[in-house]
C-alpha atoms as a PDB file:
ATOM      1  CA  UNK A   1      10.080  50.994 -30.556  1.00  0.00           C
ATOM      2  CA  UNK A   2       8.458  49.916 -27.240  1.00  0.00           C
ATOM      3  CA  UNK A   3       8.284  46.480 -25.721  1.00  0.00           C
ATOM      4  CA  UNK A   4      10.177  43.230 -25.492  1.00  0.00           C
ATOM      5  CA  UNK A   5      12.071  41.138 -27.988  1.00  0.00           C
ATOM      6  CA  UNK A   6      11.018  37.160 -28.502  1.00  0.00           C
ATOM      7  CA  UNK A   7      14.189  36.474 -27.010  1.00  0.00           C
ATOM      8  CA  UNK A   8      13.956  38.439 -23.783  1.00  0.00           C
ATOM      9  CA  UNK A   9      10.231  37.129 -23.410  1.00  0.00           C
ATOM     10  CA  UNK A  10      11.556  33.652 -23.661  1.00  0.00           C
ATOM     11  CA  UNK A  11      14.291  34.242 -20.951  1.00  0.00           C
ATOM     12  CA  UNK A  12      12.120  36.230 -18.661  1.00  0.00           C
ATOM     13  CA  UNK A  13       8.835  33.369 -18.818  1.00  0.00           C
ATOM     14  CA  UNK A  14      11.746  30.296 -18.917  1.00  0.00           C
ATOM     15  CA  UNK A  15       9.980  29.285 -22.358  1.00  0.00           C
ATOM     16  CA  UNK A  16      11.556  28.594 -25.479  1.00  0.00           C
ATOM     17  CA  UNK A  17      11.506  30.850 -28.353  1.00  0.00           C
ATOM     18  CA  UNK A  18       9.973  28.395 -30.307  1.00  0.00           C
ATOM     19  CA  UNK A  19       7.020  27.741 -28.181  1.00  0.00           C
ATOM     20  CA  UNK A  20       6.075  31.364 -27.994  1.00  0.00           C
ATOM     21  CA  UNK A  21       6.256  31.002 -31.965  1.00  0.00           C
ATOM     22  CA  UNK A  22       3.828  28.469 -31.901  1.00  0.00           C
ATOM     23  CA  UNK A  23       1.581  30.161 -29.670  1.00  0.00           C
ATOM     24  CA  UNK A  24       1.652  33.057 -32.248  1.00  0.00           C
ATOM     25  CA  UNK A  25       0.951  30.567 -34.878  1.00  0.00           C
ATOM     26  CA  UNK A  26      -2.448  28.943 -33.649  1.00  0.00           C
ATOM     27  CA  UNK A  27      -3.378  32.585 -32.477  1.00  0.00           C
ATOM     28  CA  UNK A  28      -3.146  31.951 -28.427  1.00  0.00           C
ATOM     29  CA  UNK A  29      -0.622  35.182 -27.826  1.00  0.00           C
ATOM     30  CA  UNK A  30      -0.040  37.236 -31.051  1.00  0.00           C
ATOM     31  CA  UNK A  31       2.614  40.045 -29.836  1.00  0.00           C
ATOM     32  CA  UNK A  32       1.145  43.537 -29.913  1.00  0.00           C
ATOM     33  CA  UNK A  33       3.478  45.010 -32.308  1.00  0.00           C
ATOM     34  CA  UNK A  34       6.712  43.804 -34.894  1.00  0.00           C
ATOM     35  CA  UNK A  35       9.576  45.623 -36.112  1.00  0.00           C
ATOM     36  CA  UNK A  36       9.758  47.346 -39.768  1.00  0.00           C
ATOM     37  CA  UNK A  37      11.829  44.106 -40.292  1.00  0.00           C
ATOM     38  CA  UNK A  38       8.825  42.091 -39.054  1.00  0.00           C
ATOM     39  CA  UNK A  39      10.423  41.253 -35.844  1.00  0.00           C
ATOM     40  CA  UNK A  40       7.935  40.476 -32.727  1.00  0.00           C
ATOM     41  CA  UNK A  41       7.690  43.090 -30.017  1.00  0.00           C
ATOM     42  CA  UNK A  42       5.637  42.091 -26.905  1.00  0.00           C
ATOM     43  CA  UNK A  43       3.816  44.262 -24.861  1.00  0.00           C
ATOM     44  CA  UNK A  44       2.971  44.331 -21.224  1.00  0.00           C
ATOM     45  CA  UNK A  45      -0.849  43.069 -21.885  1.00  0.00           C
ATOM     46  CA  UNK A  46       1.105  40.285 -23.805  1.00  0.00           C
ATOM     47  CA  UNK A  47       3.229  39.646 -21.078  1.00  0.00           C
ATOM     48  CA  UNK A  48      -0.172  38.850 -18.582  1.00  0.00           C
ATOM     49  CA  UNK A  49      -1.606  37.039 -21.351  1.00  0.00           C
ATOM     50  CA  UNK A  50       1.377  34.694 -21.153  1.00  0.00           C
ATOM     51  CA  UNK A  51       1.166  34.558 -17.800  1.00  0.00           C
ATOM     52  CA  UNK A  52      -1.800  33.450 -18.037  1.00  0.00           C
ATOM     53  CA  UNK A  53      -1.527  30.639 -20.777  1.00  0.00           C
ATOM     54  CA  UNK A  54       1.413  29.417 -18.674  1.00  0.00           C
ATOM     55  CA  UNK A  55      -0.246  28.953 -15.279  1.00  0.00           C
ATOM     56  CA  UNK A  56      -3.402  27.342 -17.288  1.00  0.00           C
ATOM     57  CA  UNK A  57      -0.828  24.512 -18.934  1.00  0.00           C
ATOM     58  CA  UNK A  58       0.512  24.050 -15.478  1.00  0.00           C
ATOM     59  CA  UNK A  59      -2.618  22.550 -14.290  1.00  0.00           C
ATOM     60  CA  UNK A  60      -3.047  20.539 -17.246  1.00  0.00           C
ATOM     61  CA  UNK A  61      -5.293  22.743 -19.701  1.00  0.00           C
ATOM     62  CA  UNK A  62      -4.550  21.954 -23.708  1.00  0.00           C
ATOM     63  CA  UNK A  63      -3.916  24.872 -25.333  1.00  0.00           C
ATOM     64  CA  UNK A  64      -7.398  25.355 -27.206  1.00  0.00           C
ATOM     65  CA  UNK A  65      -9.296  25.198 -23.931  1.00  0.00           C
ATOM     66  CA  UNK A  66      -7.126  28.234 -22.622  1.00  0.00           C
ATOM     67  CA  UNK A  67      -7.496  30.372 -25.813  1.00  0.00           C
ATOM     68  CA  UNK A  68     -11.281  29.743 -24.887  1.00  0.00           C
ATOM     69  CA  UNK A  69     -10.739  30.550 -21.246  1.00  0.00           C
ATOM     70  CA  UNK A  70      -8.985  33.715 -21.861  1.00  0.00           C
ATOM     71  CA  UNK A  71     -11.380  35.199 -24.972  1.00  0.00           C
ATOM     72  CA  UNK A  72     -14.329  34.894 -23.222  1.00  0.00           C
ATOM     73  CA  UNK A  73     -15.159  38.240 -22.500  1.00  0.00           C
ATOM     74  CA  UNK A  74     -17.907  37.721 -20.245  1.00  0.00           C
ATOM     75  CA  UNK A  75     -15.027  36.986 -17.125  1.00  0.00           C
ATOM     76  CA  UNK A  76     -13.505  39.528 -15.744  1.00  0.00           C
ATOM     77  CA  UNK A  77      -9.605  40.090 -14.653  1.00  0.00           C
ATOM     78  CA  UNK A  78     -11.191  39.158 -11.304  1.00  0.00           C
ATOM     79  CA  UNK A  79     -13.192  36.436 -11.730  1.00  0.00           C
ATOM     80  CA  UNK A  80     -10.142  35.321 -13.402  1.00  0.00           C
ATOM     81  CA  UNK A  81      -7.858  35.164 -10.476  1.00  0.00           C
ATOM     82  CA  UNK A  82     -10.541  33.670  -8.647  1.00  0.00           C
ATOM     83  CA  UNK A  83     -10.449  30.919 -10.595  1.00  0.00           C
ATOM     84  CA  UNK A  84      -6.976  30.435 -10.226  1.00  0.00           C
ATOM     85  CA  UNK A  85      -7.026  30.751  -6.330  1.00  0.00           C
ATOM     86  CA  UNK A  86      -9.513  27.878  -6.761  1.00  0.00           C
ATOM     87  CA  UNK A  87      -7.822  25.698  -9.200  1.00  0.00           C
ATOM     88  CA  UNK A  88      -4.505  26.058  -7.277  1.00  0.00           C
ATOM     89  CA  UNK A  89      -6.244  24.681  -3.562  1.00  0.00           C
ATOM     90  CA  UNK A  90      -7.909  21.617  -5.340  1.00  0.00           C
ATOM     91  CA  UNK A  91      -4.303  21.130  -6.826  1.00  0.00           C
ATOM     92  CA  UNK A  92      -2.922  21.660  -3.054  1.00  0.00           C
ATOM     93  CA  UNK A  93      -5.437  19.301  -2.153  1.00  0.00           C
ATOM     94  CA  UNK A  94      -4.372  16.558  -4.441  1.00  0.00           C
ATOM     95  CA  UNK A  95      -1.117  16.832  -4.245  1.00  0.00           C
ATOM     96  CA  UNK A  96      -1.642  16.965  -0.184  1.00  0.00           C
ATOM     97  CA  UNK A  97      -3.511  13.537  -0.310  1.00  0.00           C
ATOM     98  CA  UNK A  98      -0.511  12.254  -3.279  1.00  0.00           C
ATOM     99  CA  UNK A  99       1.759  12.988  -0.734  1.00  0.00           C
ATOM    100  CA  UNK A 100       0.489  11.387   2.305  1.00  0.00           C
ATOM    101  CA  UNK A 101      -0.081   8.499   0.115  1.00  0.00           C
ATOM    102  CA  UNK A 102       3.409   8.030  -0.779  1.00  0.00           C
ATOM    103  CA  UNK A 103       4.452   8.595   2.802  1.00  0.00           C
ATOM    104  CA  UNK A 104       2.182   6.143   3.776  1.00  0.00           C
ATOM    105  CA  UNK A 105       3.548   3.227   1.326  1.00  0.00           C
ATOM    106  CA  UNK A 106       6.903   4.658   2.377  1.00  0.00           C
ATOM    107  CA  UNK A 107       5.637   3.837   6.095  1.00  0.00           C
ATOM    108  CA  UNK A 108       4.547   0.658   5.402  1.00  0.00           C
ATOM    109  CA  UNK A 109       7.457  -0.771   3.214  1.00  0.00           C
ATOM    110  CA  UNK A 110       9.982   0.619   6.182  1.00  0.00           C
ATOM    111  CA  UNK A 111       7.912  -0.836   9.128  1.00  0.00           C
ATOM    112  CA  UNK A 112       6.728  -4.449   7.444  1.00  0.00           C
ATOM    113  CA  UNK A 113       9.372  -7.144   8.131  1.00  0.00           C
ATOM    114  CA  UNK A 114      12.233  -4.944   8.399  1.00  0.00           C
ATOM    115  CA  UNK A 115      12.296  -5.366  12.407  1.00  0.00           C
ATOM    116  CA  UNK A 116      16.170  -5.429  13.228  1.00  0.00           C
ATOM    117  CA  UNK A 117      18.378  -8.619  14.567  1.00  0.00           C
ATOM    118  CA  UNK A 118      17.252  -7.866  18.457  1.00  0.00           C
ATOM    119  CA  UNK A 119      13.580  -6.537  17.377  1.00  0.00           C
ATOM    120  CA  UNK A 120      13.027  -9.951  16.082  1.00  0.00           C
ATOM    121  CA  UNK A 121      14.396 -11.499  19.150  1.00  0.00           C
ATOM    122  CA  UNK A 122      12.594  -9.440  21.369  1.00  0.00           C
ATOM    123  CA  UNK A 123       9.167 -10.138  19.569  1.00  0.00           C
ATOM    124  CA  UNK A 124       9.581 -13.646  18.970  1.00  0.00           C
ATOM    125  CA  UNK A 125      12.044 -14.974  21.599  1.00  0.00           C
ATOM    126  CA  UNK A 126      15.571 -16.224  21.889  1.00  0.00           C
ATOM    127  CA  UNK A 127      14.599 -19.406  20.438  1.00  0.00           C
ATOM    128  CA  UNK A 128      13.901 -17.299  17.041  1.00  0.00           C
ATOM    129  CA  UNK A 129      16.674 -18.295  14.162  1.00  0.00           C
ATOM    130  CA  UNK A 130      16.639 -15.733  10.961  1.00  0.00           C
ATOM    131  CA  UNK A 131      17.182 -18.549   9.032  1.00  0.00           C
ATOM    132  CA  UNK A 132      13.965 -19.666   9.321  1.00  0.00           C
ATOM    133  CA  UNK A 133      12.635 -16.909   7.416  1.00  0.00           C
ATOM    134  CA  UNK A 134      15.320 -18.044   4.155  1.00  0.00           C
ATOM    135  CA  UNK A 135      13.799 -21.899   4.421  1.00  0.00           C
ATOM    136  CA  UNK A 136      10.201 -20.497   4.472  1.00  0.00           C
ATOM    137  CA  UNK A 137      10.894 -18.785   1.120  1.00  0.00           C
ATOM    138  CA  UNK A 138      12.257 -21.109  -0.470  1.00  0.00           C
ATOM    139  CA  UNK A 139       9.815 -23.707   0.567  1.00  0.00           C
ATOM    140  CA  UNK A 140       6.613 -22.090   0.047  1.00  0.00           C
ATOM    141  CA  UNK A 141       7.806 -18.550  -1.833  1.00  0.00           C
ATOM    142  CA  UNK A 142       5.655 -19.592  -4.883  1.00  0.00           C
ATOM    143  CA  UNK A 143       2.437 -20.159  -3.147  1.00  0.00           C
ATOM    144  CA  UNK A 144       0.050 -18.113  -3.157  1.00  0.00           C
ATOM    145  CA  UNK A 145      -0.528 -18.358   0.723  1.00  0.00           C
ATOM    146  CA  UNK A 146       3.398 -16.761   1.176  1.00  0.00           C
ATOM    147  CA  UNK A 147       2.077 -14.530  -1.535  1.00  0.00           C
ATOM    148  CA  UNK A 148      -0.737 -13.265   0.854  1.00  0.00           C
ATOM    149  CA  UNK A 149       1.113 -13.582   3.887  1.00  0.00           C
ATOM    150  CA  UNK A 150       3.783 -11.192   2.317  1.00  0.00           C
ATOM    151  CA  UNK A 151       1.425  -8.127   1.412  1.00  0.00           C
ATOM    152  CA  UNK A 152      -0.705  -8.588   4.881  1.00  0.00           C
ATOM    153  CA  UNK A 153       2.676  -8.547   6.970  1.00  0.00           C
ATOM    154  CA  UNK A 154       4.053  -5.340   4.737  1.00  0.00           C
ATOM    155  CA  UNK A 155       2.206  -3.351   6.691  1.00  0.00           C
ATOM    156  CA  UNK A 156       2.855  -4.535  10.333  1.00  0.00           C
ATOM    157  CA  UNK A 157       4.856  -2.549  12.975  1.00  0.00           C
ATOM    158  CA  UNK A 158       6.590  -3.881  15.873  1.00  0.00           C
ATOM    159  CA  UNK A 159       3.278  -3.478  18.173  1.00  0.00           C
ATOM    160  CA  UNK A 160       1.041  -5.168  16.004  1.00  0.00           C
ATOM    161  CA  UNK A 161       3.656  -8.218  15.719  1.00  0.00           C
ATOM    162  CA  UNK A 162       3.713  -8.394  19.403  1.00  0.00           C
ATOM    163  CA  UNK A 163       0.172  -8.369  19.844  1.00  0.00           C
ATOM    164  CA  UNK A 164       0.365 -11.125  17.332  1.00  0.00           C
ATOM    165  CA  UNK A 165       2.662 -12.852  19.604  1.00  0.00           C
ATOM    166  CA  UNK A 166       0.714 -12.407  22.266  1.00  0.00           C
ATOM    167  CA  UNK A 167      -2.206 -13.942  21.010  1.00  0.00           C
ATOM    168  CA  UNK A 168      -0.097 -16.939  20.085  1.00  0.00           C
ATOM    169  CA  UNK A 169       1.052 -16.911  23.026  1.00  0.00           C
ATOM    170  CA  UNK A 170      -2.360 -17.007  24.759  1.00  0.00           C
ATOM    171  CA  UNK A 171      -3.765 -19.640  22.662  1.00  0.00           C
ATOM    172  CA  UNK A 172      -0.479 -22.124  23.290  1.00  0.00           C
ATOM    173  CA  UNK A 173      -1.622 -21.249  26.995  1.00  0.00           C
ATOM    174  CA  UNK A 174      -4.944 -22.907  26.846  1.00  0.00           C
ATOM    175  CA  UNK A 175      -3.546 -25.562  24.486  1.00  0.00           C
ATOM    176  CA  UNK A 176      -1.429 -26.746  27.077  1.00  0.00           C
ATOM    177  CA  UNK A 177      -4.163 -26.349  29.390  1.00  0.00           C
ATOM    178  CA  UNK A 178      -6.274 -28.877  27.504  1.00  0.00           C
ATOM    179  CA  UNK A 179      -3.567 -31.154  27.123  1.00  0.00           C
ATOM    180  CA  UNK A 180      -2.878 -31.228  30.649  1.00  0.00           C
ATOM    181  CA  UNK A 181      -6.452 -31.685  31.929  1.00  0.00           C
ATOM    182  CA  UNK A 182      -6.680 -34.681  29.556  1.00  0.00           C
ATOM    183  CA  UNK A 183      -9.146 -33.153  27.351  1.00  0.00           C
ATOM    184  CA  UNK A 184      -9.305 -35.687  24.041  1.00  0.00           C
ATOM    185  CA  UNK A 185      -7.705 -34.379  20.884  1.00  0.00           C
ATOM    186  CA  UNK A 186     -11.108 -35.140  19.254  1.00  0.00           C
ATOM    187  CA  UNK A 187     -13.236 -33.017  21.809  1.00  0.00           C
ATOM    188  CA  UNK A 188     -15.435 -30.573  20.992  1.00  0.00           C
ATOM    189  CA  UNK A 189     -13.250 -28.447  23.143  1.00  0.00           C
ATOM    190  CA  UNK A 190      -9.970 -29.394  21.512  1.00  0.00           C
ATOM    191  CA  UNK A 191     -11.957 -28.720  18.076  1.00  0.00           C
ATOM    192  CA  UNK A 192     -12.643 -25.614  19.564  1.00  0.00           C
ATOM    193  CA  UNK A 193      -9.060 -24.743  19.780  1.00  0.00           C
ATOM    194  CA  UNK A 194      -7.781 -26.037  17.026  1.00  0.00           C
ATOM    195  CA  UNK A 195     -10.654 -23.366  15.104  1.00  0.00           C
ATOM    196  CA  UNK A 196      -8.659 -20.835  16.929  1.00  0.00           C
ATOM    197  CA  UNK A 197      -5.480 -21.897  15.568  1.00  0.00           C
ATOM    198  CA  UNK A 198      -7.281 -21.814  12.125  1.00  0.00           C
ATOM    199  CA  UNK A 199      -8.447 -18.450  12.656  1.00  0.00           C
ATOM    200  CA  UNK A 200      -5.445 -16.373  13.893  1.00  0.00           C
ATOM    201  CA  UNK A 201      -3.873 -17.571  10.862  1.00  0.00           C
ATOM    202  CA  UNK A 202      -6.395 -16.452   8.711  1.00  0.00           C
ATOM    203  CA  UNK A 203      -6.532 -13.191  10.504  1.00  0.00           C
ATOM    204  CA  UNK A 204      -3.306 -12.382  10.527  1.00  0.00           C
ATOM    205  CA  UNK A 205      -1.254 -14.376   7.489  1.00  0.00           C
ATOM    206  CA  UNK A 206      -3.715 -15.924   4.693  1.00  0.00           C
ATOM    207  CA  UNK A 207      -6.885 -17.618   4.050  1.00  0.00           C
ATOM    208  CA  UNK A 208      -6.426 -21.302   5.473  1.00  0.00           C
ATOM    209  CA  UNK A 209      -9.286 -23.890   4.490  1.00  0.00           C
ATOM    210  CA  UNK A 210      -9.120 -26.737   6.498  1.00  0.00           C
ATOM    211  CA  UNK A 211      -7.120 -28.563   3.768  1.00  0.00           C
ATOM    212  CA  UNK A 212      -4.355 -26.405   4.199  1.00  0.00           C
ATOM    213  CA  UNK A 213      -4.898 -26.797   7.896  1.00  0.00           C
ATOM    214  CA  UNK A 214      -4.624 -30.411   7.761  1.00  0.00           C
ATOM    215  CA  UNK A 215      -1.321 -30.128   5.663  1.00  0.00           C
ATOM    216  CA  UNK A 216      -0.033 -27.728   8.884  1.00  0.00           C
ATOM    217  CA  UNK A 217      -1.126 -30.254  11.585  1.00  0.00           C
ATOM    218  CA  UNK A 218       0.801 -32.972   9.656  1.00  0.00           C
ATOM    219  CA  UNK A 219       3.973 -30.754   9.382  1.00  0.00           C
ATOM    220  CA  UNK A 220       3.706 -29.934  13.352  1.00  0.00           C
ATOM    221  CA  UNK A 221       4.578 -34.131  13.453  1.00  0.00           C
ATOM    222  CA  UNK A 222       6.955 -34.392  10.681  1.00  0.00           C
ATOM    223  CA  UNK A 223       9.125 -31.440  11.046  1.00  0.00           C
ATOM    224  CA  UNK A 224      10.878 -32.644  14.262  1.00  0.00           C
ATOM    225  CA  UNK A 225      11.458 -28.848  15.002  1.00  0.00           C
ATOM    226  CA  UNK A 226       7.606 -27.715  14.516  1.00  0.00           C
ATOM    227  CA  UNK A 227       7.451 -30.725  16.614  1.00  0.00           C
ATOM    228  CA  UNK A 228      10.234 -29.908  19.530  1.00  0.00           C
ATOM    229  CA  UNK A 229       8.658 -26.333  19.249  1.00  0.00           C
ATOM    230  CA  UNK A 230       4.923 -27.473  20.781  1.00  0.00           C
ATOM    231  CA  UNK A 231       6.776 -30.107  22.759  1.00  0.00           C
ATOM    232  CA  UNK A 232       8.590 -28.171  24.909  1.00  0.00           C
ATOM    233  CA  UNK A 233       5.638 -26.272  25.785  1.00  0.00           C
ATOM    234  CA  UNK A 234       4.085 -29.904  27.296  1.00  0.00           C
ATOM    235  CA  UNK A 235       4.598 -33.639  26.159  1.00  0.00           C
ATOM    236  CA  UNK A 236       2.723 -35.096  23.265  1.00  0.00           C
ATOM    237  CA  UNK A 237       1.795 -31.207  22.958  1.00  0.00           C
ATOM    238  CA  UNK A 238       2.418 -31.341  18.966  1.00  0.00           C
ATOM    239  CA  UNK A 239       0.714 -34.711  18.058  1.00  0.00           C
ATOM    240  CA  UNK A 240      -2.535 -33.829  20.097  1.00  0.00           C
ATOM    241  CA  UNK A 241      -2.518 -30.672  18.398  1.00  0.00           C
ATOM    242  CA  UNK A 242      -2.410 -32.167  14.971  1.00  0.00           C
ATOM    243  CA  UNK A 243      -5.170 -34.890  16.151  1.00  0.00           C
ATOM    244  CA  UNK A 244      -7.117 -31.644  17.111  1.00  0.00           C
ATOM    245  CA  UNK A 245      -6.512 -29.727  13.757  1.00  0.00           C
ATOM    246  CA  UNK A 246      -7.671 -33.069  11.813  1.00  0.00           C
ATOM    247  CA  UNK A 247     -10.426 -33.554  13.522  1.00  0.00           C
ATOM    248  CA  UNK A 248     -11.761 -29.968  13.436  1.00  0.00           C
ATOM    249  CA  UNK A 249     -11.505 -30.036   9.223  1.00  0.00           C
ATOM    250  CA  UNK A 250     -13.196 -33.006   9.321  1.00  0.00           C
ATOM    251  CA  UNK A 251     -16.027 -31.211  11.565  1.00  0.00           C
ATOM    252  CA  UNK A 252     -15.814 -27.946   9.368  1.00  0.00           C
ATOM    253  CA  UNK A 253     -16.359 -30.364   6.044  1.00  0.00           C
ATOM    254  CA  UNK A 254     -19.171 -32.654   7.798  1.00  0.00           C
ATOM    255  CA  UNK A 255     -20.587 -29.020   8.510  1.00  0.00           C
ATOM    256  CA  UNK A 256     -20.251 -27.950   4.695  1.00  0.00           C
ATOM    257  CA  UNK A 257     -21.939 -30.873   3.426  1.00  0.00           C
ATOM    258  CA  UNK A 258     -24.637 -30.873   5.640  1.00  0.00           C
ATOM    259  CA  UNK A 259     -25.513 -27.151   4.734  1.00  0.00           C
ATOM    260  CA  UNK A 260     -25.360 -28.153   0.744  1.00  0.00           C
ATOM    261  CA  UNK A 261     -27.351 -31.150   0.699  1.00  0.00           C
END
């Protein structure tokens, strides 16, 4: 007798014996032929059939919309492959943009913080201890500012934190500026620049009100290394600053009001 045992079907397809049993059960791929003893004998129009049924439950189709797929006689061996040519690109395509998607999270998670001992130097200067990073956790890891700060920074390569420090760098630069020219810590101008301080956090780290601005100016004072940090740029640097920041929330809130009432 012609054709192929379960068995050998199985082996060849990499299917179990037991789901090609099944498949004869609910009617999906009957074999051609059986044995006098009423063993199953599959023929090579079987075989495609399978083939068929098994690329269709790679892509995802349940079994009953195959056996409709494959009985409708009004689609042709051709139109068939078709089909499949066109099914297998939009699969391509998705798993093309899966892909790139985990390659980009891959990306990100390998360039956030993860700059090396003399990156971080290099970026943020010689005066930059990696403890400081430890003590910030600890202090503030349960905020939801850190929080924020955390999934924004992820992201960011070594350029974009030295533009960052650049544009700290810049506005320090006019702060000391101001100082210097005597400009009052309760200037428009100094408001000004304390607005700028305000906003390259919130650009770069997480939302800051002027509440939570207020509670930064303070620290800039109280912290004596926030405070040996501005003052070594110029004296009195890190009190005007805070002055500046305070009177700038109190602008923002006058502001506020004025716009509700």
């Amino acid at each position: 007798m012609s054709g192929y045992s379960v068995g050998h079907v199985a082996k060849v397809a990499k299917v179990t014996v037991r789901t090609l049993h099944h498949y004869d059960e609910i009617g999906l791929l009957s074999p051609g032929e059986r044995t006098p003893a009423g063993y199953r004998r599959y023929g090579d129009g079987d075989l495609d059939r399978l083939q068929q049924i098994l690329f269709y439950r790679e892509l995802g189709f349940p079994l009953d919309q195959i056996a409709t797929i494959l009985d409708d006689r009004s689609v042709t061996p051709t139109e068939h492959l078709r089909r499949q040519h066109e099914l297998i690109g939009d699969r391509i395509r998705h798993l093309q943009d899966l892909a790139a998607a985990v390659e980009r999270a891959m990306e990100a998670k390998r360039m956030g913080m993860q700059l090396t001992p003399q990156e971080k130097f290099e970026v943020f200067g010689s005066d930059y201890q990696e403890s400081w990073e430890d003590e910030a956790q600890q202090r503030w890891g349960e905020t939801e500012a850190w929080k924020e700060s955390q999934r924004r920074t992820a992201g960011y390569t070594k350029a974009d934190w030295e533009r960052i420090k650049a544009e700290s760098d810049a506005l320090n630069s006019r702060l000391v500026a101001a100082i210097t020219a005597g400009v009052a810590a309760d200037s428009g101008e100094a408001m000004d620049l304390a607005e700028v301080h305000r906003q390259h956090l919130e650009e770069f780290f997480y939302d800051c009100p002027p509440t939570m601005h207020r509670c930064l100016g303070e620290m800039y004072v109280a912290d004596p290394r926030f405070t040996a940090t501005y003052e070594n740029l110029a004296p009195g640097l890190a009190h005007w600053l805070r002055d500046a920041i305070l009177a700038n929330a109190d602008r923002i809130e006058r502001t506020e009001q004025a716009e509700q009432a």
